[in-house]
C-alpha atoms as a PDB file:
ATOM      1  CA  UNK A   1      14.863  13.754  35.056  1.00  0.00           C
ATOM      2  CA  UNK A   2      12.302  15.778  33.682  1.00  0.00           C
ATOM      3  CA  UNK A   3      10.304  14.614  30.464  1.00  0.00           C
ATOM      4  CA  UNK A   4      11.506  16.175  26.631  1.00  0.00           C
ATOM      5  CA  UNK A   5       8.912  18.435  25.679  1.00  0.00           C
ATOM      6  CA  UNK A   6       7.199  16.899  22.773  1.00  0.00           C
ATOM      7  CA  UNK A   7       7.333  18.227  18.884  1.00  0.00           C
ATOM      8  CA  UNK A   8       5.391  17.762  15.687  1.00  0.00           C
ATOM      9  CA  UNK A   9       8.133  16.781  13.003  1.00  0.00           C
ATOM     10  CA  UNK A  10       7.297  17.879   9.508  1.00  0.00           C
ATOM     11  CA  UNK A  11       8.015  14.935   7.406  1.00  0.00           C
ATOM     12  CA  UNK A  12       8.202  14.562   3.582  1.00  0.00           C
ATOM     13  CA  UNK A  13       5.844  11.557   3.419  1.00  0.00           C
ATOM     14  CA  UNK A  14       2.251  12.016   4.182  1.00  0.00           C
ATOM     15  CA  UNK A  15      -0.598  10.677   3.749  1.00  0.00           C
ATOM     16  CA  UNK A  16      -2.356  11.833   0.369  1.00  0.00           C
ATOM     17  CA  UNK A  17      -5.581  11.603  -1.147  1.00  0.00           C
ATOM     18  CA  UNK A  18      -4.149   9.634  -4.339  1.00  0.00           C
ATOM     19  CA  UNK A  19      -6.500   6.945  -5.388  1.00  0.00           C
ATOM     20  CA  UNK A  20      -5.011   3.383  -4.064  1.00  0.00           C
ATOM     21  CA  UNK A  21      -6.795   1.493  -6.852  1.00  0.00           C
ATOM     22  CA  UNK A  22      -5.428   3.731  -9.501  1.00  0.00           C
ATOM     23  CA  UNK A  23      -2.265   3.364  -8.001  1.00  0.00           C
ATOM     24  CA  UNK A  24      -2.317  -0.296  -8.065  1.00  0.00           C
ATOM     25  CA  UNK A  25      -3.943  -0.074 -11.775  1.00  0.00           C
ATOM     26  CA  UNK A  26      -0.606   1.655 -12.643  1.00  0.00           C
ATOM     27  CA  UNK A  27       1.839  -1.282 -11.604  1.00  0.00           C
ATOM     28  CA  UNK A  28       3.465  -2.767 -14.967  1.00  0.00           C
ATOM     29  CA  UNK A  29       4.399  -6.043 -13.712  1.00  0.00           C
ATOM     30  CA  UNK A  30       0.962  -7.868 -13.556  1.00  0.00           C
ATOM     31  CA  UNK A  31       2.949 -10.556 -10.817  1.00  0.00           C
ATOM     32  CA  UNK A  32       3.553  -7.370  -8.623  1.00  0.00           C
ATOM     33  CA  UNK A  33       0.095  -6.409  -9.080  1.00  0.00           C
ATOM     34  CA  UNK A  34      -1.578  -9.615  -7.828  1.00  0.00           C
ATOM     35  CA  UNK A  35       0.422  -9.639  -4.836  1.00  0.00           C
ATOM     36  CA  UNK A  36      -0.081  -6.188  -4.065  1.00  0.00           C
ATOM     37  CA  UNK A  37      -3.689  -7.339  -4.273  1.00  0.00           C
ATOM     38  CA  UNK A  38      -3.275  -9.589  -1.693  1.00  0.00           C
ATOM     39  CA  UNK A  39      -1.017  -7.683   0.321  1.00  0.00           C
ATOM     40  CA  UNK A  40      -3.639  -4.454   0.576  1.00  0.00           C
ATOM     41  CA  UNK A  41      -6.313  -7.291   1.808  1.00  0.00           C
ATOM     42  CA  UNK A  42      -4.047  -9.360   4.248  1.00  0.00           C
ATOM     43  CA  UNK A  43      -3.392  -5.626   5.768  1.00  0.00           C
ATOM     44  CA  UNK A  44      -7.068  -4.358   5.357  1.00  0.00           C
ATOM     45  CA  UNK A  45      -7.667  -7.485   7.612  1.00  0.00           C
ATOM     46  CA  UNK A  46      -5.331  -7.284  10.245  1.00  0.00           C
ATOM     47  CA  UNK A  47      -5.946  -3.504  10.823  1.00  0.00           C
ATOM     48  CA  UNK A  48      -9.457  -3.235  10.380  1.00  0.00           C
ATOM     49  CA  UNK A  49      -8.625   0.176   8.103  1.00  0.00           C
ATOM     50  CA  UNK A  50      -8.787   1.041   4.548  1.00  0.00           C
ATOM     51  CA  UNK A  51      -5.419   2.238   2.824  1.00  0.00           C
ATOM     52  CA  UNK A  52      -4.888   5.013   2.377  1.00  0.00           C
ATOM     53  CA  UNK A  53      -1.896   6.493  -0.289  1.00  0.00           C
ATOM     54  CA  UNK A  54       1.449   7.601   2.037  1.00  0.00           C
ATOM     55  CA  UNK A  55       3.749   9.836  -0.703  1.00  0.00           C
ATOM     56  CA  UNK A  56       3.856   8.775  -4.508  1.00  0.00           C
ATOM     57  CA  UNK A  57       4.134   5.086  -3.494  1.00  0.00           C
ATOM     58  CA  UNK A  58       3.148   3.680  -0.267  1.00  0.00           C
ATOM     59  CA  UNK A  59      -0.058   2.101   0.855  1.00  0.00           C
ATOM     60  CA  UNK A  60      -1.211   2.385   4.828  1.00  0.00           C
ATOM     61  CA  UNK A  61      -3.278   1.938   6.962  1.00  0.00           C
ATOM     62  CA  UNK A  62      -4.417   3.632   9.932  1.00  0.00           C
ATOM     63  CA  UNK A  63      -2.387   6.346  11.201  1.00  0.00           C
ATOM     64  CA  UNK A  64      -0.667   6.964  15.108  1.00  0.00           C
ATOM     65  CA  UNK A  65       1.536   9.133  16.391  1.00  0.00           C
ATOM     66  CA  UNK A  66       4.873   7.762  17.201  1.00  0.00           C
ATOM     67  CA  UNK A  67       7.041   9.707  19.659  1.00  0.00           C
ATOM     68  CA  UNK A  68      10.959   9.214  19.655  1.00  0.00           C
ATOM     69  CA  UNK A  69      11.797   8.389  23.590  1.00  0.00           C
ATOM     70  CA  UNK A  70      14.969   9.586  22.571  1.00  0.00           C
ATOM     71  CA  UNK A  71      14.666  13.302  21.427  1.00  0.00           C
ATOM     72  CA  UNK A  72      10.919  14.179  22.373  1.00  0.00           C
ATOM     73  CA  UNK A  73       9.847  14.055  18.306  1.00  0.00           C
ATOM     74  CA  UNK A  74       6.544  13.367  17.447  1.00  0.00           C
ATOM     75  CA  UNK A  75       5.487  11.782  13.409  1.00  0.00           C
ATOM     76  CA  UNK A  76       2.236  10.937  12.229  1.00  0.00           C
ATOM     77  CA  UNK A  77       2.592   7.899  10.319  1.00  0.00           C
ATOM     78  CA  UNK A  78       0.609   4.720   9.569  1.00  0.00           C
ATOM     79  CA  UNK A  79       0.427   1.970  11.421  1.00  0.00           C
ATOM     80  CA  UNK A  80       1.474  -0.987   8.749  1.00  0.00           C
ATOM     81  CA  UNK A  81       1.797  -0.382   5.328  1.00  0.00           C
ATOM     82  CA  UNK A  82       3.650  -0.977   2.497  1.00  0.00           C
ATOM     83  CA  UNK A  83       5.307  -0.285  -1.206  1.00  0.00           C
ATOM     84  CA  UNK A  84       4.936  -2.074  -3.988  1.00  0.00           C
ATOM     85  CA  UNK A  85       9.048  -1.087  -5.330  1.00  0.00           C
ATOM     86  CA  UNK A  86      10.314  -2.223  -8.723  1.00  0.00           C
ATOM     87  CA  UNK A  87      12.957  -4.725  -7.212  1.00  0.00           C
ATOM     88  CA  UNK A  88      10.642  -5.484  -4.041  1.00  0.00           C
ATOM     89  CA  UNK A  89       8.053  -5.161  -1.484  1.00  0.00           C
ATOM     90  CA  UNK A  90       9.165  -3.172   1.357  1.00  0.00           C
ATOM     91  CA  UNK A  91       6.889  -4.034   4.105  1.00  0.00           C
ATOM     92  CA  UNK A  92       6.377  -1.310   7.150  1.00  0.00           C
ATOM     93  CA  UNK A  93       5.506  -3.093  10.216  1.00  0.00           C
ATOM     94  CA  UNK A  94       7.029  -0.819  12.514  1.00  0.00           C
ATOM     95  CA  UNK A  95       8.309  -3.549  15.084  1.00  0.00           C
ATOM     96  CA  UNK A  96      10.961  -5.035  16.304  1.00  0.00           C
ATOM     97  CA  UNK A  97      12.195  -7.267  13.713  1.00  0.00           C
ATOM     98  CA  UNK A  98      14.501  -9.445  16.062  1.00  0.00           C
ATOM     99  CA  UNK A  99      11.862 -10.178  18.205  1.00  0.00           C
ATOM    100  CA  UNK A 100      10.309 -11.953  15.699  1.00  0.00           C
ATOM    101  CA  UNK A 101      13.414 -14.184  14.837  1.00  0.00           C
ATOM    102  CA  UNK A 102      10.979 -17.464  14.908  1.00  0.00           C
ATOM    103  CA  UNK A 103       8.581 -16.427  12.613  1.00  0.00           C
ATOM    104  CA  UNK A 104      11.417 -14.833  10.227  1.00  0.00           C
ATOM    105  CA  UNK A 105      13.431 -18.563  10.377  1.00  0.00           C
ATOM    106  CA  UNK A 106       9.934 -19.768   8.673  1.00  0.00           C
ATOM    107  CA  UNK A 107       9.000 -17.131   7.101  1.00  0.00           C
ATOM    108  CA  UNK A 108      11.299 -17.875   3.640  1.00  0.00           C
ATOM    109  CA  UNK A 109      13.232 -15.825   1.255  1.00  0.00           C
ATOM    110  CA  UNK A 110      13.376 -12.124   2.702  1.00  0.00           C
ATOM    111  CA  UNK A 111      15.390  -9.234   4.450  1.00  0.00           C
ATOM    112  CA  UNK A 112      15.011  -6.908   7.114  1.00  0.00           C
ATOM    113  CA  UNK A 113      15.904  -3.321   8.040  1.00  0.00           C
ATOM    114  CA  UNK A 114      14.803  -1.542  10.742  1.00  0.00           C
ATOM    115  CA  UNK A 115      11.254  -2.217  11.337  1.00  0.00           C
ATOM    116  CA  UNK A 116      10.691  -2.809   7.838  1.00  0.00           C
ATOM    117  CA  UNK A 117      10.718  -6.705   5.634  1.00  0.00           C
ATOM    118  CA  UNK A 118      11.627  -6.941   2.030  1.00  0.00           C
ATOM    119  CA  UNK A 119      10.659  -9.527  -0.326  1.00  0.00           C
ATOM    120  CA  UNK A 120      10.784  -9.888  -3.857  1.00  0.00           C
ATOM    121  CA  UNK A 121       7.724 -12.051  -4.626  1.00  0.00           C
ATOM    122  CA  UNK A 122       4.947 -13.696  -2.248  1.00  0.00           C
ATOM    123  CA  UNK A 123       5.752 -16.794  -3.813  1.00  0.00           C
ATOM    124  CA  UNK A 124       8.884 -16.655  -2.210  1.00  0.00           C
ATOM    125  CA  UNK A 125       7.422 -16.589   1.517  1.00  0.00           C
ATOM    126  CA  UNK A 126       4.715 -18.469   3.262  1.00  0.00           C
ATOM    127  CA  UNK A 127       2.018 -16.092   3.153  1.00  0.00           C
ATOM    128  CA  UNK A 128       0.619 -17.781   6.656  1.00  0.00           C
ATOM    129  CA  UNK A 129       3.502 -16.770   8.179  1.00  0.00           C
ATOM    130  CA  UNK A 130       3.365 -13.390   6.547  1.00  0.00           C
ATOM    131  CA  UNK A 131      -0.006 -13.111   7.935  1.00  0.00           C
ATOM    132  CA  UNK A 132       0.713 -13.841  11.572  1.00  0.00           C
ATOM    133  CA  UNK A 133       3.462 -11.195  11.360  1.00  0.00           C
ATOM    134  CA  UNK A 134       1.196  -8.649  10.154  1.00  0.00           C
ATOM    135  CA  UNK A 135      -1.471  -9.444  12.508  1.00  0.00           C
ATOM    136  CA  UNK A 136       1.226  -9.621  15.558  1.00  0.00           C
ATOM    137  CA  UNK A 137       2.644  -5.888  14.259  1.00  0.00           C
ATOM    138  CA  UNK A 138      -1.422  -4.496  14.601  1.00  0.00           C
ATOM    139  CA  UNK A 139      -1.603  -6.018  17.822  1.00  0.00           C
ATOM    140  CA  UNK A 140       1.549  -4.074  19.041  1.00  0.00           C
ATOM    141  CA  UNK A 141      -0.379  -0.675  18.187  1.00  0.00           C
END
């Protein structure tokens, strides 16, 4: 069978040269502001990158080019990142989810799409766990 022909995709949400820290500095909610604090430095950590704004409202960090085995189509996107959303924190680790049903089962209060982990507050989670999750999505890149 002979292999799709890959292609750029033009996506809406790119990476920007926004400010992070002003960014941040604009978050009303000071709770949602500390733990976006410690969010941006758990994921500076695992990835070894600084962040970098993605659209109006998401923080990455580091940036790879994913190809769809399916239909050939290429994105340039980051490799984790993150929003900081009025009702939660949507969390882009660009993995499997299920595979990490163990850590999830520890993890606490949270819900999952595909490839991405909502929670409402770090409180609600055990940031260790959060951590090792992070750090397993980097090592997957």
């Amino acid at each position: 069978m002979p292999e799709k022909k890959s292609k750029l995709a033009e996506i809406k949400t790119k990476q920007t040269e926004s400010n992070v820290e002003d960014f941040i500095a604009k978050i009303a909610d000071e709770q949602k502001r500390k733990d976006t604090l410690v969010l941006l430095k758990m994921m500076q950590k695992a990835s070894g990158e600084k962040p970098k704004m993605w659209g109006a409202s998401m923080i990455g960090f580091g940036i790879k080019r994913y190809k769809s085995p399916a239909t050939g189509r290429e994105v340039d996107w980051f490799k984790i990142g993150f929003s900081p959303r009025k009702t939660n924190f949507s969390l882009n680790l660009v993995l499997d989810i299920k595979q990490h049903a163990t850590s999830l089962a520890k993890l606490g209060k949270h819900k999952t799409g595909v490839g991405c982990l909502y929670i409402n507050k770090l409180e609600d989670v055990d940031v260790k766990v959060l951590q090792e999750m992070v750090d397993a999505a980097m090592k997957g890149k």
